[in-house]
C-alpha atoms as a PDB file:
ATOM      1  CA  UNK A   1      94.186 100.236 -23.541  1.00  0.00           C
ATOM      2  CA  UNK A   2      92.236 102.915 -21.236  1.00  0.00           C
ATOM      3  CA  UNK A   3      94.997 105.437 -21.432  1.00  0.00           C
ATOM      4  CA  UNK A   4      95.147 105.285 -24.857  1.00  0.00           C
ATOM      5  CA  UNK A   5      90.782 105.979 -25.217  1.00  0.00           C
ATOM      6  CA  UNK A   6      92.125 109.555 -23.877  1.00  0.00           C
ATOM      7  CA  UNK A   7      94.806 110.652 -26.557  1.00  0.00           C
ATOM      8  CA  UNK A   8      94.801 114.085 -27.631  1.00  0.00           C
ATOM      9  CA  UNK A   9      95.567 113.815 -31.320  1.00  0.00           C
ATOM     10  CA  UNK A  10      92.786 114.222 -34.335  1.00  0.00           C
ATOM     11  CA  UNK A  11      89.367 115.739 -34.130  1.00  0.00           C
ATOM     12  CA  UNK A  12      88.994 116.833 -30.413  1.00  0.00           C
ATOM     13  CA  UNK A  13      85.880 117.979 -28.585  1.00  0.00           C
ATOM     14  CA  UNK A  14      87.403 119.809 -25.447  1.00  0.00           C
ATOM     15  CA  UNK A  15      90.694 117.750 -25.012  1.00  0.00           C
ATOM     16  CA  UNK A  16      88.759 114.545 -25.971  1.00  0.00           C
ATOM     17  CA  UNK A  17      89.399 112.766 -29.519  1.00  0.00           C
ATOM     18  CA  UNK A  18      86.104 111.584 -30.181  1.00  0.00           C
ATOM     19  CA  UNK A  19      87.145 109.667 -33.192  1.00  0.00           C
ATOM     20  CA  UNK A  20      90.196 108.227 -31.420  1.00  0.00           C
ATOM     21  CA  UNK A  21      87.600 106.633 -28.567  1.00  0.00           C
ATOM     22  CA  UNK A  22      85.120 105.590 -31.409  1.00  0.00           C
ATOM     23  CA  UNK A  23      87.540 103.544 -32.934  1.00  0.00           C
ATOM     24  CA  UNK A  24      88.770 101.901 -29.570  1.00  0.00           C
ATOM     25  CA  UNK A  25      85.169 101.200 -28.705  1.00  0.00           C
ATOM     26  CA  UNK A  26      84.790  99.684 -31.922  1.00  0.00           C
ATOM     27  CA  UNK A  27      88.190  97.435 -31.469  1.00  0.00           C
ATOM     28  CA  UNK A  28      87.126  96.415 -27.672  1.00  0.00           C
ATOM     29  CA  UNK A  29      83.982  95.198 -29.006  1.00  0.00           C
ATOM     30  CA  UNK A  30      85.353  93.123 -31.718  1.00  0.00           C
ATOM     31  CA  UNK A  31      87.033  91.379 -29.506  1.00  0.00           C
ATOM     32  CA  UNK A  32      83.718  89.302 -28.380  1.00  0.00           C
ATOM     33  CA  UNK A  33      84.370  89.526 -24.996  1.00  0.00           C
ATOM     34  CA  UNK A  34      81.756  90.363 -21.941  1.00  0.00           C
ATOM     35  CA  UNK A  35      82.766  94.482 -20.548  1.00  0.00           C
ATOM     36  CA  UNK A  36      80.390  92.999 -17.751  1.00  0.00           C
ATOM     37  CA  UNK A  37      82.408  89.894 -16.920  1.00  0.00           C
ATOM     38  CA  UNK A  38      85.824  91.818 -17.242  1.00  0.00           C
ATOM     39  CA  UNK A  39      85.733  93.878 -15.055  1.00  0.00           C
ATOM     40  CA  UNK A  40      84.356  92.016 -12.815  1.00  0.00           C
ATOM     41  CA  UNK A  41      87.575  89.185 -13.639  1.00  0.00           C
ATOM     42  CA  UNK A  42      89.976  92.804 -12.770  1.00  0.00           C
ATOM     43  CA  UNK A  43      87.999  93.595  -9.316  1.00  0.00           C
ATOM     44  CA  UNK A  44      88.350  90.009  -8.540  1.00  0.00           C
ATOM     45  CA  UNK A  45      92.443  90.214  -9.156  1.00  0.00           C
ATOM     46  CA  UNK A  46      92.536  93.366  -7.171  1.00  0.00           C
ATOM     47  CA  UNK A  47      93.401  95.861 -10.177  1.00  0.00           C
ATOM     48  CA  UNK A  48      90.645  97.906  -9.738  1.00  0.00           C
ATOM     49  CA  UNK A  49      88.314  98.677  -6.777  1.00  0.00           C
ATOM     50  CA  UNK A  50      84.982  99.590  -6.444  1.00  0.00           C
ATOM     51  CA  UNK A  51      85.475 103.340  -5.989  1.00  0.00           C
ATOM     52  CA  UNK A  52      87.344 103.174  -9.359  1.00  0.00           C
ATOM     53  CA  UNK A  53      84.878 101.480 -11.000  1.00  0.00           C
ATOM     54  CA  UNK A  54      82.303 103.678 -10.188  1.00  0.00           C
ATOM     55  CA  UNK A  55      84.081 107.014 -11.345  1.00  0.00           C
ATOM     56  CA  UNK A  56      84.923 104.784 -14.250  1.00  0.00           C
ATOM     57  CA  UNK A  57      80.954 104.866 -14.931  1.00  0.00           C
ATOM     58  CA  UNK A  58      80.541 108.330 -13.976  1.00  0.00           C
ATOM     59  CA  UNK A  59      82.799 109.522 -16.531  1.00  0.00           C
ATOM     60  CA  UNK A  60      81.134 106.915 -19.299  1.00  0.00           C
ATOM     61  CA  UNK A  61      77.754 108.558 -18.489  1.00  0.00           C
ATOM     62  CA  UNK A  62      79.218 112.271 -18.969  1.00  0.00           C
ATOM     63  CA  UNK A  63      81.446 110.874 -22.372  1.00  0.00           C
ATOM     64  CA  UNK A  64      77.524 109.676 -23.458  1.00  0.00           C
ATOM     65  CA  UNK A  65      76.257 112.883 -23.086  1.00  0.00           C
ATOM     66  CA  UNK A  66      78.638 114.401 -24.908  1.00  0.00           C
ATOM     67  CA  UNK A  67      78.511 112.044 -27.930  1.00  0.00           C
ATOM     68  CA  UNK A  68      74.455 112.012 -28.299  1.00  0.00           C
ATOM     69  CA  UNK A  69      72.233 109.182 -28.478  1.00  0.00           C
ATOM     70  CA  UNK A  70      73.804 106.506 -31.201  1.00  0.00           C
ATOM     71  CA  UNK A  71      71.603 104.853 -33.491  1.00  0.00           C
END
């Protein structure tokens, strides 16, 4: 699922498809599930580590200032 968030078809704001990752976003949350408690459940299995989780969050902060403040 995270490689697709980055595809480079559709309406693009400097290589990113913003309307590609919208609707992604939207699917992940309709799934119900926790972000908090899954990614905890993948450092716990070893599939990421900490250092990837946190330029996992770096880039989420610089994708949020590039999309605005939702309402």
């Amino acid at each position: 699922m995270a490689s697709t968030m980055f595809g480079m078809t559709g309406q693009q704001n400097n290589g990113f498809d913003i309307q590609k990752f919208q609707n992604d976003l939207n699917n992940l949350k309709a799934t119900g599930m926790n972000p908090e408690q899954m990614i905890q459940n993948l450092m716990n299995q070893g599939k990421i580590t900490q250092q990837q989780y946190e330029v996992a969050c770096q880039k989420a902060r610089m994708i949020q200032q590039m999309i605005g403040p939702r309402g």
